[in-house]
C-alpha atoms as a PDB file:
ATOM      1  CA  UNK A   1     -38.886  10.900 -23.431  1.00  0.00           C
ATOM      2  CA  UNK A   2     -37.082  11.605 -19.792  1.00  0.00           C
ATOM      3  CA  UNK A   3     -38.378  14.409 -18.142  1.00  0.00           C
ATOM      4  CA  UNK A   4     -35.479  16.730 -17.278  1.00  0.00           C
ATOM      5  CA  UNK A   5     -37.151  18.119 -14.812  1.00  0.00           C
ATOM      6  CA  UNK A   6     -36.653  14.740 -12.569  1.00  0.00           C
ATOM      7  CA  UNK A   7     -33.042  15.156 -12.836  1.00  0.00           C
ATOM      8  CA  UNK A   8     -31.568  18.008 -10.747  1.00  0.00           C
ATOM      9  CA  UNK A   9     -28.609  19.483 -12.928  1.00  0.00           C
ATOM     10  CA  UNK A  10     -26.219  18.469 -10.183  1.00  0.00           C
ATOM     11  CA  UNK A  11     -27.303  14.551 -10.139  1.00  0.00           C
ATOM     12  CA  UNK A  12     -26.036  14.330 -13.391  1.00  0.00           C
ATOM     13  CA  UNK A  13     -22.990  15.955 -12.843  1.00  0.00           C
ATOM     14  CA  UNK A  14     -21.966  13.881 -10.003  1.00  0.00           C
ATOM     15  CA  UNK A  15     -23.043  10.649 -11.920  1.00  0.00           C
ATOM     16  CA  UNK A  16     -20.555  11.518 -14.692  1.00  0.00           C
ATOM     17  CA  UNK A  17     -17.468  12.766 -12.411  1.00  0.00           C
ATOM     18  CA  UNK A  18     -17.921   9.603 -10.463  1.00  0.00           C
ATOM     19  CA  UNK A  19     -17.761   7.270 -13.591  1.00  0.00           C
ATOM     20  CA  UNK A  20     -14.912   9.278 -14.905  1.00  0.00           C
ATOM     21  CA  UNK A  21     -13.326   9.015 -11.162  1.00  0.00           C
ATOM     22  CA  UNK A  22     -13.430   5.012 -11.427  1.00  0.00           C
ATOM     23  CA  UNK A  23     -12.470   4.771 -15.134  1.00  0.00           C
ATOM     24  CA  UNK A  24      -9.216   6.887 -14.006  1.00  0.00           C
ATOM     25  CA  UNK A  25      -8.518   5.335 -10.163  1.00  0.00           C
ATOM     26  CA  UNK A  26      -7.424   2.155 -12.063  1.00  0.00           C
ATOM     27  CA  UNK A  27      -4.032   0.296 -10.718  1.00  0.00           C
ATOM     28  CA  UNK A  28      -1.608  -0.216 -12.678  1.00  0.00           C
ATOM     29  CA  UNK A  29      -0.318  -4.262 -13.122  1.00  0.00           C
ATOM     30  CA  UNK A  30       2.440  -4.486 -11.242  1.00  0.00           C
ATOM     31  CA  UNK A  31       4.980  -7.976 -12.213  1.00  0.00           C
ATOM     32  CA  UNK A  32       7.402  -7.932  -8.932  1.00  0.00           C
ATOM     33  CA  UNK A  33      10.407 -10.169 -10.102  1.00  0.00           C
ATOM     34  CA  UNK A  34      12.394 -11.140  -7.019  1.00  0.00           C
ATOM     35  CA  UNK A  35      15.004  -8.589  -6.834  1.00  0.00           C
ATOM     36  CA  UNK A  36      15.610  -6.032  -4.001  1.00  0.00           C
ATOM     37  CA  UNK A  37      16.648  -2.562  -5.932  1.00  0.00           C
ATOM     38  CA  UNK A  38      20.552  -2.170  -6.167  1.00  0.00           C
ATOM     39  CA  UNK A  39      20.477   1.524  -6.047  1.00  0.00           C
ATOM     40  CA  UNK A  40      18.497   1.772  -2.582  1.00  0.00           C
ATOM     41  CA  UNK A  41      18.645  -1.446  -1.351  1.00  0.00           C
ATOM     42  CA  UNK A  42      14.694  -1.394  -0.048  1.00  0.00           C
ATOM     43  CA  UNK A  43      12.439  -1.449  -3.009  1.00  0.00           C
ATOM     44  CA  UNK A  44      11.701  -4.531  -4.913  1.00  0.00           C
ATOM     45  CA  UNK A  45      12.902  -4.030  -8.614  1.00  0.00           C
ATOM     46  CA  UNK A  46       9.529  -4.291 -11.108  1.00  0.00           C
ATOM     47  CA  UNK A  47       8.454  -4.804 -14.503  1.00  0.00           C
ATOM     48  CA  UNK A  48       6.644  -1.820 -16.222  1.00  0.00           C
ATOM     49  CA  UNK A  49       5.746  -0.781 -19.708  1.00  0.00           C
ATOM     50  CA  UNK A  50       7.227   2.643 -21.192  1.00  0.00           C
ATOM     51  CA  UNK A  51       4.421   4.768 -23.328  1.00  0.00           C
ATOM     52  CA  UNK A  52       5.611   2.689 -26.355  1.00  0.00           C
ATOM     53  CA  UNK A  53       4.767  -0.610 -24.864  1.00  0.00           C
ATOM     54  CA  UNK A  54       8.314  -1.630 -24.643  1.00  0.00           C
ATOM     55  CA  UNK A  55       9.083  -3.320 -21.172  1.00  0.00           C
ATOM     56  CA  UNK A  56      11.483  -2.095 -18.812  1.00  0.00           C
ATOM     57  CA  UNK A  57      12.584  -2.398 -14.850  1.00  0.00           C
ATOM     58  CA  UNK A  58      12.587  -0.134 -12.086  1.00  0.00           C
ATOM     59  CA  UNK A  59      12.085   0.187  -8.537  1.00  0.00           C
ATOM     60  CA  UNK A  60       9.292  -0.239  -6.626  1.00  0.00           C
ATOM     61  CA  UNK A  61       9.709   3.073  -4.336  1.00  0.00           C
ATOM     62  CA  UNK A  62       9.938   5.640  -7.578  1.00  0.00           C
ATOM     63  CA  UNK A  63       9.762   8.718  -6.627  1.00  0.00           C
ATOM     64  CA  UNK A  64      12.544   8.094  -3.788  1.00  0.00           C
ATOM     65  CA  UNK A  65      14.676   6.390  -6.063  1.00  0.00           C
ATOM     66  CA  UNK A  66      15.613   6.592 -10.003  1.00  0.00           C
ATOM     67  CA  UNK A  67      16.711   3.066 -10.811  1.00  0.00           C
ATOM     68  CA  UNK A  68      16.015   1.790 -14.241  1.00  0.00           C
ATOM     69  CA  UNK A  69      16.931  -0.951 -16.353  1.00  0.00           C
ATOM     70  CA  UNK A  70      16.414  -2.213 -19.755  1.00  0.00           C
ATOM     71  CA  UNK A  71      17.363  -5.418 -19.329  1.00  0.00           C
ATOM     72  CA  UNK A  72      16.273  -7.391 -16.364  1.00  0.00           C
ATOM     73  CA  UNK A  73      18.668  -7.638 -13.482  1.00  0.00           C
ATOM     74  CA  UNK A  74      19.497 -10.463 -11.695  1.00  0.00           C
ATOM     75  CA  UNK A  75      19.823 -11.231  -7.666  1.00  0.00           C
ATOM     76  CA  UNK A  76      23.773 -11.790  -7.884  1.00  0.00           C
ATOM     77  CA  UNK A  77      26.593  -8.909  -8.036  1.00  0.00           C
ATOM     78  CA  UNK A  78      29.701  -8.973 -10.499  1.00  0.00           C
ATOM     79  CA  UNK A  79      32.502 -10.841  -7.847  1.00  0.00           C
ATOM     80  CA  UNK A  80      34.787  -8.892  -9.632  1.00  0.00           C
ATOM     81  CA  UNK A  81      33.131  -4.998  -9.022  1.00  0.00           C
ATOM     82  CA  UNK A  82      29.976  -5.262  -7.128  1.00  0.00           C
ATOM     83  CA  UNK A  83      27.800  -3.859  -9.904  1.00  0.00           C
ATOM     84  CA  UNK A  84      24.480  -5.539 -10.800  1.00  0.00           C
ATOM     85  CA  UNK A  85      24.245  -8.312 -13.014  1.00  0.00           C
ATOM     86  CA  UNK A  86      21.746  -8.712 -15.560  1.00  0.00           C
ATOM     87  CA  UNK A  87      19.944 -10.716 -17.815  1.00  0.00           C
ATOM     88  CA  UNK A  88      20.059 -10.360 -21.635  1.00  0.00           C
ATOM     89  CA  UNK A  89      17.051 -10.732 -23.980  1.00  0.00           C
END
């Protein structure tokens, strides 16, 4: 049997937080794929996973910019109106 009384209350404490703390400070896998963001022009466009495990795309510098895509878009623009081009499933 441990002795509890080798253990200051506060030792365990900080042993838990700190393996909670690394369990949580995990990165995410990021899949970069080639494409510089068409909204901002500086990010790199990325592949993420939505809550539902369903992949999507979106730029690299999130918070500062709001691009998203279902489908994954491609390095050319349309000739004919600039937009972004993508890639269908």
């Amino acid at each position: 049997m441990i002795s509890l009384n080798r253990f200051r209350f506060n030792d365990i404490i900080d042993f838990y937080y700190n393996l909670i703390f690394f369990w949580r400070n995990t990165k995410p896998i990021v899949k970069k794929i080639g494409v510089t963001c068409p909204k901002c022009g500086k990010g790199e466009v990325i592949e993420k996973k939505s809550k539902r495990n369903r992949k999507f795309y979106g730029c690299s510098r999130y918070p500062d910019c709001d691009f998203v895509s279902w489908d994954q878009p491609i390095s050319r623009n349309c000739p004919n109106d600039g937009h972004f081009l993508v890639q269908k499933k």
